[in-house]
Protein backbone atom coordinates (compact mmCIF):
# COMPACT_ATOMS: atom_id res chain seq x y z
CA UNK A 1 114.20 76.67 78.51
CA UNK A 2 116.14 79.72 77.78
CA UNK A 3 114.53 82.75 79.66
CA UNK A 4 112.07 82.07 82.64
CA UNK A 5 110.33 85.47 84.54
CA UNK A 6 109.54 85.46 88.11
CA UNK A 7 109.23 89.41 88.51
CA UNK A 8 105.59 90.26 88.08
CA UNK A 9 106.18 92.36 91.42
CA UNK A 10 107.96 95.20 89.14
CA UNK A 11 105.48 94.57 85.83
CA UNK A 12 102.99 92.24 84.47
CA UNK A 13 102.93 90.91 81.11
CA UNK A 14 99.67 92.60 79.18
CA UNK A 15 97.48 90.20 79.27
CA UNK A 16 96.44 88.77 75.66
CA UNK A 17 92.54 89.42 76.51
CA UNK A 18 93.54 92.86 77.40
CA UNK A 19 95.62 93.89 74.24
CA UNK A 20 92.46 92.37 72.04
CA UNK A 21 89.95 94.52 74.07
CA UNK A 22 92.45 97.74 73.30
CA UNK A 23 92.88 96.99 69.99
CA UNK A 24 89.18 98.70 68.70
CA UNK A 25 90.64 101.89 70.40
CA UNK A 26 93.72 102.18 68.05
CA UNK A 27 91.43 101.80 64.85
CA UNK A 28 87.98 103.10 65.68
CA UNK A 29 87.30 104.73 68.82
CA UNK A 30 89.34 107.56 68.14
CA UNK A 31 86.44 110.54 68.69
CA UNK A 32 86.77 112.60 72.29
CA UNK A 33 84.67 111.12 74.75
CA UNK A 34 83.58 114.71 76.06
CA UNK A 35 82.59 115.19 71.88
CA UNK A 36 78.04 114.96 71.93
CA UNK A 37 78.44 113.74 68.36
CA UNK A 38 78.77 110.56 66.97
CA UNK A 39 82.36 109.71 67.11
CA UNK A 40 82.34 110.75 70.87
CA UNK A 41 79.95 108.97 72.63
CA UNK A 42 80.81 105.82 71.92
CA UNK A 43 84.00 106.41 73.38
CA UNK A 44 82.53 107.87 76.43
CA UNK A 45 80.51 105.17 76.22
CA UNK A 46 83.88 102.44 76.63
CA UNK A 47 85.18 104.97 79.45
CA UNK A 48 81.90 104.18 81.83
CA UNK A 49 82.17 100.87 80.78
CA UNK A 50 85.99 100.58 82.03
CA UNK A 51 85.34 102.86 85.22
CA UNK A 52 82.38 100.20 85.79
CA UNK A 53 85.02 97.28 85.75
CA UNK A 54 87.48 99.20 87.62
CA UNK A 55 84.80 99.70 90.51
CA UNK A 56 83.92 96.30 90.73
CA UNK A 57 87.33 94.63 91.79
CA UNK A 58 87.15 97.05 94.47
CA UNK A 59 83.63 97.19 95.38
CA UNK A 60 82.65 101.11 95.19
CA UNK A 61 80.89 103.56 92.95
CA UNK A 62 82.05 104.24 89.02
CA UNK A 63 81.91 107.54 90.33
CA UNK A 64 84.81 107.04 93.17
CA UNK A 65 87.02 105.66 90.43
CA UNK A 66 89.68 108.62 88.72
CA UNK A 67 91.65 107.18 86.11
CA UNK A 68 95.18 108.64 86.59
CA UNK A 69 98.67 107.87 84.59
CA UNK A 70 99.56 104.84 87.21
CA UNK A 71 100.21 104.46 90.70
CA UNK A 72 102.67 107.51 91.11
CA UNK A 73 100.09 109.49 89.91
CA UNK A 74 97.45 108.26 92.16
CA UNK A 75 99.97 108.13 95.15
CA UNK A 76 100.46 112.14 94.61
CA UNK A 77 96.97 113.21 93.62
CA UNK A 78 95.98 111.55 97.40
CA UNK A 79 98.44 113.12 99.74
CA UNK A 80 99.14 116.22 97.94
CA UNK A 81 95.38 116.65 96.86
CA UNK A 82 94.01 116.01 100.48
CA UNK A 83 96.90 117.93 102.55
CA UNK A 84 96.34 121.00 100.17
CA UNK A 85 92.54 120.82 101.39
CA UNK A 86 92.77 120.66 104.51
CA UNK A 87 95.47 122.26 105.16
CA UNK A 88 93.40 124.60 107.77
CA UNK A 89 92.72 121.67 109.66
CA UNK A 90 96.53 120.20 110.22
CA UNK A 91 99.64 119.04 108.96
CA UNK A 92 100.18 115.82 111.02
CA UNK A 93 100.63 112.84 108.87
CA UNK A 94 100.99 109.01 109.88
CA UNK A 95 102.96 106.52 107.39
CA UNK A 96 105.34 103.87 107.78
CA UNK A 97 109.04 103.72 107.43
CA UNK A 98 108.76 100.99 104.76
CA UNK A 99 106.39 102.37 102.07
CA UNK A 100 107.21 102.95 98.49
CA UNK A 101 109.25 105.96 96.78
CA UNK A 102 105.89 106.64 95.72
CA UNK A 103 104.50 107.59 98.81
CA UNK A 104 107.91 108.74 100.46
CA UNK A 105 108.65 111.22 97.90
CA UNK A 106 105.58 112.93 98.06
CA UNK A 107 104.99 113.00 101.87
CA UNK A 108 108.97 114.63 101.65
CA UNK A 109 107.77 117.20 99.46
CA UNK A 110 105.08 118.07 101.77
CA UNK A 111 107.33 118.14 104.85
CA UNK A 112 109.18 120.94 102.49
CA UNK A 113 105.91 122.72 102.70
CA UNK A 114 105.53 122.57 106.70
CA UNK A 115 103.84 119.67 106.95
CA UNK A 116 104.76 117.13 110.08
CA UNK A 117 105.56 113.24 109.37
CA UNK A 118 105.39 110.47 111.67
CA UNK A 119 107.18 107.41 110.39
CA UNK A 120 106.80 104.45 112.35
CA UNK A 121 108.63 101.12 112.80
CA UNK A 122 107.42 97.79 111.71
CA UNK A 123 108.37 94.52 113.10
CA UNK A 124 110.99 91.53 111.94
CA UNK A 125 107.98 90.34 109.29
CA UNK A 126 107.71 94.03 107.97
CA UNK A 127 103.94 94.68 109.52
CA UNK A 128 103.28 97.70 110.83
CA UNK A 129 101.23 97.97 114.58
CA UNK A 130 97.65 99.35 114.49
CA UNK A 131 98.27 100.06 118.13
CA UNK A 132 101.23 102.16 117.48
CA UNK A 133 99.44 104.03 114.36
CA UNK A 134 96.83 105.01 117.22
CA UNK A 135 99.28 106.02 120.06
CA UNK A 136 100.80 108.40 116.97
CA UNK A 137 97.54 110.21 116.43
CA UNK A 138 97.44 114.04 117.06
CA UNK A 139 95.02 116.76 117.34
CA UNK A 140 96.30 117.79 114.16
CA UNK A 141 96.79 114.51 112.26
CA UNK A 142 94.75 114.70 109.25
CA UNK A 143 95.91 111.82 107.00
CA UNK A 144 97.54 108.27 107.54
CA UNK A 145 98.38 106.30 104.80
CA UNK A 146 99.63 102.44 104.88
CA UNK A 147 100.52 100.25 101.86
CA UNK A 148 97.93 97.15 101.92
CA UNK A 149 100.94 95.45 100.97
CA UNK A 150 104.88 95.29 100.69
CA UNK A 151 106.25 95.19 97.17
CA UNK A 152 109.11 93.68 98.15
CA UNK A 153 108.44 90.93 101.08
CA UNK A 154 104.40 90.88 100.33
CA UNK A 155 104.02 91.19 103.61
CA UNK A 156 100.19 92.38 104.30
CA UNK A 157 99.16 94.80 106.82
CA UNK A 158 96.37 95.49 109.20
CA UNK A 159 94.66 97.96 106.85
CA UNK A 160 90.83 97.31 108.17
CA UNK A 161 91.76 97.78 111.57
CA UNK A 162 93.79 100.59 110.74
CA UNK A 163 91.13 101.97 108.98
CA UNK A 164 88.66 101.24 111.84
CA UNK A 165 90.80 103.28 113.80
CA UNK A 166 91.11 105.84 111.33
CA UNK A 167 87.21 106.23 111.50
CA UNK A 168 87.15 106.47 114.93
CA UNK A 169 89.28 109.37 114.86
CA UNK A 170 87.96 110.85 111.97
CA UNK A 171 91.02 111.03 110.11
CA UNK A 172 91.42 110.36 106.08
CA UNK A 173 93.15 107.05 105.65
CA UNK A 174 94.31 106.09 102.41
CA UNK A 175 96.23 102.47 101.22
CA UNK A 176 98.75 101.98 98.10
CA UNK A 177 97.18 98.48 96.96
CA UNK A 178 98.97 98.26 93.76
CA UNK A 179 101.00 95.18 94.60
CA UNK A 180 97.68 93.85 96.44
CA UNK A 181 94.67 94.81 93.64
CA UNK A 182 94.29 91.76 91.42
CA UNK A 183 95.99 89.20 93.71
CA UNK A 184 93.94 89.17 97.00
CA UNK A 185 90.52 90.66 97.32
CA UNK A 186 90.49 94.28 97.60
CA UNK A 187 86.86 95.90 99.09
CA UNK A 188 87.42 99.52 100.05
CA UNK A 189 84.38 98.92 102.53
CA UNK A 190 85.51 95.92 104.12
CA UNK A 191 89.09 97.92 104.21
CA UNK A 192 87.87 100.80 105.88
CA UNK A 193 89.26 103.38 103.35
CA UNK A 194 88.96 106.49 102.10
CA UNK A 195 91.49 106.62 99.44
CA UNK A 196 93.10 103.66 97.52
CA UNK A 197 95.86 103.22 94.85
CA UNK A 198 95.93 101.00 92.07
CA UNK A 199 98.66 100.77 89.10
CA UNK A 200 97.79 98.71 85.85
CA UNK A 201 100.85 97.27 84.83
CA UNK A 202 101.14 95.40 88.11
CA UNK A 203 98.21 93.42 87.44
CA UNK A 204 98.45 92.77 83.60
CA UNK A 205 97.21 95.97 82.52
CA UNK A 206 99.49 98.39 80.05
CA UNK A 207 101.97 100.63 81.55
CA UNK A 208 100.98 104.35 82.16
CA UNK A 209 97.34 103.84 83.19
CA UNK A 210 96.40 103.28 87.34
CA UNK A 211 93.57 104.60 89.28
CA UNK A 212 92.45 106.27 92.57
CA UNK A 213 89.98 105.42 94.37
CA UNK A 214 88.05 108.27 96.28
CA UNK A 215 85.40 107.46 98.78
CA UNK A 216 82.25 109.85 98.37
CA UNK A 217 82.41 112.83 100.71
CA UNK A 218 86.38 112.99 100.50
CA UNK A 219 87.44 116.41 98.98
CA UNK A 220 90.55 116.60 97.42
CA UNK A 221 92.23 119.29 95.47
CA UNK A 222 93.48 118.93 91.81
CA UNK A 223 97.22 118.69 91.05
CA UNK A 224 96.15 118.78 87.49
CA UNK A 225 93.98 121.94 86.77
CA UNK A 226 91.81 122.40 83.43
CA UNK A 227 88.49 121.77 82.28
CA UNK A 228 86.17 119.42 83.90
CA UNK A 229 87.79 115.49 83.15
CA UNK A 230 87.45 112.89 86.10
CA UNK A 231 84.92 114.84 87.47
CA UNK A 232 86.62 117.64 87.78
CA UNK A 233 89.62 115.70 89.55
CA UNK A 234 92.14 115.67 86.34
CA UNK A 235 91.86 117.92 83.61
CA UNK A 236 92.91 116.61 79.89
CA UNK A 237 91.45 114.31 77.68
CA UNK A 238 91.27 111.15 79.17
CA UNK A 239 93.64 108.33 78.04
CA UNK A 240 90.84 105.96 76.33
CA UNK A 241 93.18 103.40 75.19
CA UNK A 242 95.24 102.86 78.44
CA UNK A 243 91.40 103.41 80.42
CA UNK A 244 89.98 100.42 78.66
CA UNK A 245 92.98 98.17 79.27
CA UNK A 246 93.05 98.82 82.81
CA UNK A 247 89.35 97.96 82.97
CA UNK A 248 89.40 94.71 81.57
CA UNK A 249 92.38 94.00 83.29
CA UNK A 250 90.22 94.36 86.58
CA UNK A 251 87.41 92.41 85.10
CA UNK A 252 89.50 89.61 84.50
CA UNK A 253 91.60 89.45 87.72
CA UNK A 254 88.02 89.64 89.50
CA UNK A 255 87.36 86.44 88.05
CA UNK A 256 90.16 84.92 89.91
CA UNK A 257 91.42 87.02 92.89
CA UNK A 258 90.25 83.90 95.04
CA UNK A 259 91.87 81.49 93.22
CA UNK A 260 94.58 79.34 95.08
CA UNK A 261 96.66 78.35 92.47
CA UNK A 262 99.03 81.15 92.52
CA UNK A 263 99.82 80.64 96.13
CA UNK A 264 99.59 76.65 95.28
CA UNK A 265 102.44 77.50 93.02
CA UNK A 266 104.42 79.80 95.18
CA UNK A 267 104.08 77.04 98.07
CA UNK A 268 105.22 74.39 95.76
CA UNK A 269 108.53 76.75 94.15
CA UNK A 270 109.06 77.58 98.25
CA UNK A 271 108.93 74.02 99.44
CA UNK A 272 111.83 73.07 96.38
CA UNK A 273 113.87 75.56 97.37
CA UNK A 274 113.79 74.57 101.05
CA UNK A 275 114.51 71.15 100.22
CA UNK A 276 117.10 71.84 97.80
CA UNK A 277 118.88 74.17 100.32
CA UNK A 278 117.75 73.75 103.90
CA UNK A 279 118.86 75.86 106.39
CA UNK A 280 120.80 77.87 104.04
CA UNK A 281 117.79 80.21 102.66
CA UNK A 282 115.39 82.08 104.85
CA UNK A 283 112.07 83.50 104.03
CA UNK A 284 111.80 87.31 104.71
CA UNK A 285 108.59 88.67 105.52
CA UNK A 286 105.30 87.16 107.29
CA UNK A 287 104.95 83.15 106.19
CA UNK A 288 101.14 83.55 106.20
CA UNK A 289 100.00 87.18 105.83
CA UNK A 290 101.67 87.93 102.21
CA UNK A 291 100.60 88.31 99.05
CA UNK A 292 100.21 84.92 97.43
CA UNK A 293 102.58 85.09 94.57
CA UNK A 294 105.62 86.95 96.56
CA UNK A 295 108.68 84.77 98.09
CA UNK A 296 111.21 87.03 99.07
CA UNK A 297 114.17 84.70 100.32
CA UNK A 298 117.77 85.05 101.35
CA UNK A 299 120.95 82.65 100.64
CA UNK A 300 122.70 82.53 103.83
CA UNK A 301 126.17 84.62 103.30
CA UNK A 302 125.64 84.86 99.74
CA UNK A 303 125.10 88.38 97.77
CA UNK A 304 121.86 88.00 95.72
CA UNK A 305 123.22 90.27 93.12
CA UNK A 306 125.89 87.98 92.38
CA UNK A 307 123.61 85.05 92.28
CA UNK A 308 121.12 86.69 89.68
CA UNK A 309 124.11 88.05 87.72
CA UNK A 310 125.39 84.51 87.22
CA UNK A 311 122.01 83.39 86.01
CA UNK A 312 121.38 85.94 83.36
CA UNK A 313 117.95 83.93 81.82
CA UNK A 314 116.43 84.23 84.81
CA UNK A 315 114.14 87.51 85.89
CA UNK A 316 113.89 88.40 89.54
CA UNK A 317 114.96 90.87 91.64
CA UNK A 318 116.86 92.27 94.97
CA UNK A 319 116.47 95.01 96.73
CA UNK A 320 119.86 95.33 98.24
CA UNK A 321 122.22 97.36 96.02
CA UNK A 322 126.14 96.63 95.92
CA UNK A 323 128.54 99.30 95.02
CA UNK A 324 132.30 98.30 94.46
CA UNK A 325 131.74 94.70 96.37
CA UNK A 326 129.86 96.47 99.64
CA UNK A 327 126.31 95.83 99.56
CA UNK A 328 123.68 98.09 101.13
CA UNK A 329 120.53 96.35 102.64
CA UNK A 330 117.16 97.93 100.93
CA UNK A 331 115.23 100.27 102.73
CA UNK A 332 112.59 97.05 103.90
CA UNK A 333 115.08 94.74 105.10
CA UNK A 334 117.31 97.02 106.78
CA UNK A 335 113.53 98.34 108.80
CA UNK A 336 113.27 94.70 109.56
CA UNK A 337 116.84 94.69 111.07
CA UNK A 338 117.64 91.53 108.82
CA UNK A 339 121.08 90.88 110.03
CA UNK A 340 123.64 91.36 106.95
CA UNK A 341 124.84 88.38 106.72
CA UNK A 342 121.43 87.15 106.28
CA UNK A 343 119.95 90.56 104.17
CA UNK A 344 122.74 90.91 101.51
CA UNK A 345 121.94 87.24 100.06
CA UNK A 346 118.28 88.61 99.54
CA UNK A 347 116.42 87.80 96.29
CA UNK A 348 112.34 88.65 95.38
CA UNK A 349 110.83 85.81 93.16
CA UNK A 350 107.49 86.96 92.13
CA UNK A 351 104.83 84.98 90.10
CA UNK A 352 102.25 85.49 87.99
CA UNK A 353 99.31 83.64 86.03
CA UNK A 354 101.72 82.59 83.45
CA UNK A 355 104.14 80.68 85.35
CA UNK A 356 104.87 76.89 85.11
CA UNK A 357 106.01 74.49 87.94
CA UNK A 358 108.32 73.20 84.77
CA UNK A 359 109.85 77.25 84.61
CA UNK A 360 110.25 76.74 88.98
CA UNK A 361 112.11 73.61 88.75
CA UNK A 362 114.62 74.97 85.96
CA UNK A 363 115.00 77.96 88.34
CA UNK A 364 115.69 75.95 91.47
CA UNK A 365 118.15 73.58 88.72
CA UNK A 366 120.10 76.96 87.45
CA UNK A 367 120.17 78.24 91.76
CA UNK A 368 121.97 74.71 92.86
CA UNK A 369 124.24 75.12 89.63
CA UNK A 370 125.30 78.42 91.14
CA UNK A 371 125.56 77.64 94.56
């Protein structure tokens, strides 16, 4: 066994069903879909059929569903699109101190702008506190926004009750679920949402394509500006190709988004590694509330850059970064206040529908080789 990947956290393989289904879309749906002649329609056609397929994994209208160029995309068109709205109305904003770039960024560029953050703290698992996200509301808060889950412990958070308190309040709440869409059930209702993020390449879709979700009644204002597209949400000529992918991507992971097997699996690879090196590896992140195919662990005074480095055919990741022998804690585990010795020895396994208890054994063989 020469190569084995447990990163599915950064990107998914594209799933074989998915790269038949885009196939057509290379060859013969080439026309416009905004064309009324014959070549367009049946592309427009393919595009309600993959907004249909999007909206279904999450439970909304086709209509709430703008296709956007991934989760970045989606991430920007949210905060951006809703402060510039309602911009009359405040500039308070709620997050958390662990979300991704993607969300960080933009929220900084705001702040450039006048708008006012509140970061808060989350606890030793990485969960942020409803209550707290309620003591931080102002008269002027107009937006929170919570990831449904952490990319790089799994870690899930309270997002219905944080929406419930969201409605309460009357505030916009919007989650990032691409880590989450495709690997737990995702129901904007159930949620309590107004906004939600998805990215296609985390969940076996191509690269380049995600969506946003935008509950009916939510006005937002275009960072893209042209004709009419997305209904009237993103101008340009929609990405067909990319569109369809992402759709049966969806359709496929709705099929088994209750499955247990992945979390079977990452139970199983969990329970070697424990029993290969007892109490020197630690799980980070919440043991229960995480997303089934995430094990974020850490070797006990060991650097996990070092480890992966000596094990070249294997694919994972670490957050930490190390810079002339020092290493800096990520941005998660450092909010966790994961002591160093314990943080620096941090590596993210990640699984996916193609992994093989055969692939976890030769991974937990080539770890004991190394340490």
């Amino acid at each position: 066994m020469n190569k084995v990947y447990l990163d599915y956290n950064a990107s998914t393989p594209l799933a074989p069903e998915v790269a038949d289904h885009m196939y057509p879309f290379l060859k013969d749906f080439y026309g416009n879909p905004s064309a009324v002649h014959w070549a367009g329609q049946p592309v427009k056609e393919k595009m309600n059929r993959a907004r249909e397929q999007v909206s279904d994994l999450l439970s909304c209208s086709p209509e709430e569903i703008i296709f956007t160029s991934g989760g970045s995309e989606a991430n920007n068109l949210a905060l951006k699109g809703y402060y510039f709205k309602h911009l009359s109305k405040g500039k308070h904003i709620i997050t958390s101190k662990i979300e991704h770039p993607a969300i960080i960024e933009p929220l900084k560029f705001l702040e450039r702008l006048g708008a006012e953050l509140t970061m808060l703290d989350v606890d030793k698992y990485g969960m942020v506190s409803a209550g707290d996200i309620e003591k931080a509301i102002r008269e002027d808060t107009i937006l929170i926004t919570i990831m449904h889950s952490n990319n790089e412990v799994g870690t899930l958070q309270p997002i219905e009750e944080i929406g419930e308190i969201a409605r309460r309040h009357k505030i916009a709440f919007h989650t990032d679920a691409s880590q989450s869409a495709g690997k737990v059930p995702v129901d904007v209702n159930e949620l309590n949402v107004d906004m939600l993020t998805i990215a296609g390449h985390k969940l076996y879709a191509p690269k380049g394509i995600g969506a946003l979700y935008i509950r009916k009644g939510t006005e937002l204002e275009p960072l893209i500006h042209g004709a009419g597209h997305e209904f009237g949400m993103r101008a340009g000529t929609e990405n067909t190709l990319l569109a369809a992918g992402l759709g049966k991507a969806c359709e496929l992971a709705g099929k088994h988004v209750s499955d247990s097997g992945l979390a079977d699996l990452t139970d199983y690879f969990w329970g070697k590694l424990k029993e290969s090196f007892g109490e020197e590896i630690v799980l980070n992140g919440h043991e229960e509330k995480r997303l089934p195919n995430t094990l974020n662990v850490s070797f006990m005074n060991r650097i996990g850059w070092d480890i992966l480095s000596a094990i070249p055919q294997l694919a994972a990741s670490t957050g930490s970064a190390c810079h002339a022998g020092k290493v800096e804690l990520s941005p998660v585990l450092r909010e966790m206040e994961v002591p160093e010795y314990i943080g620096m020895g941090a590596v993210r396994f990640s699984l996916g529908k193609f992994t093989t208890k055969e692939e976890l054994d030769q991974v937990v063989s080539w770890l004991k080789e190394v340490i």
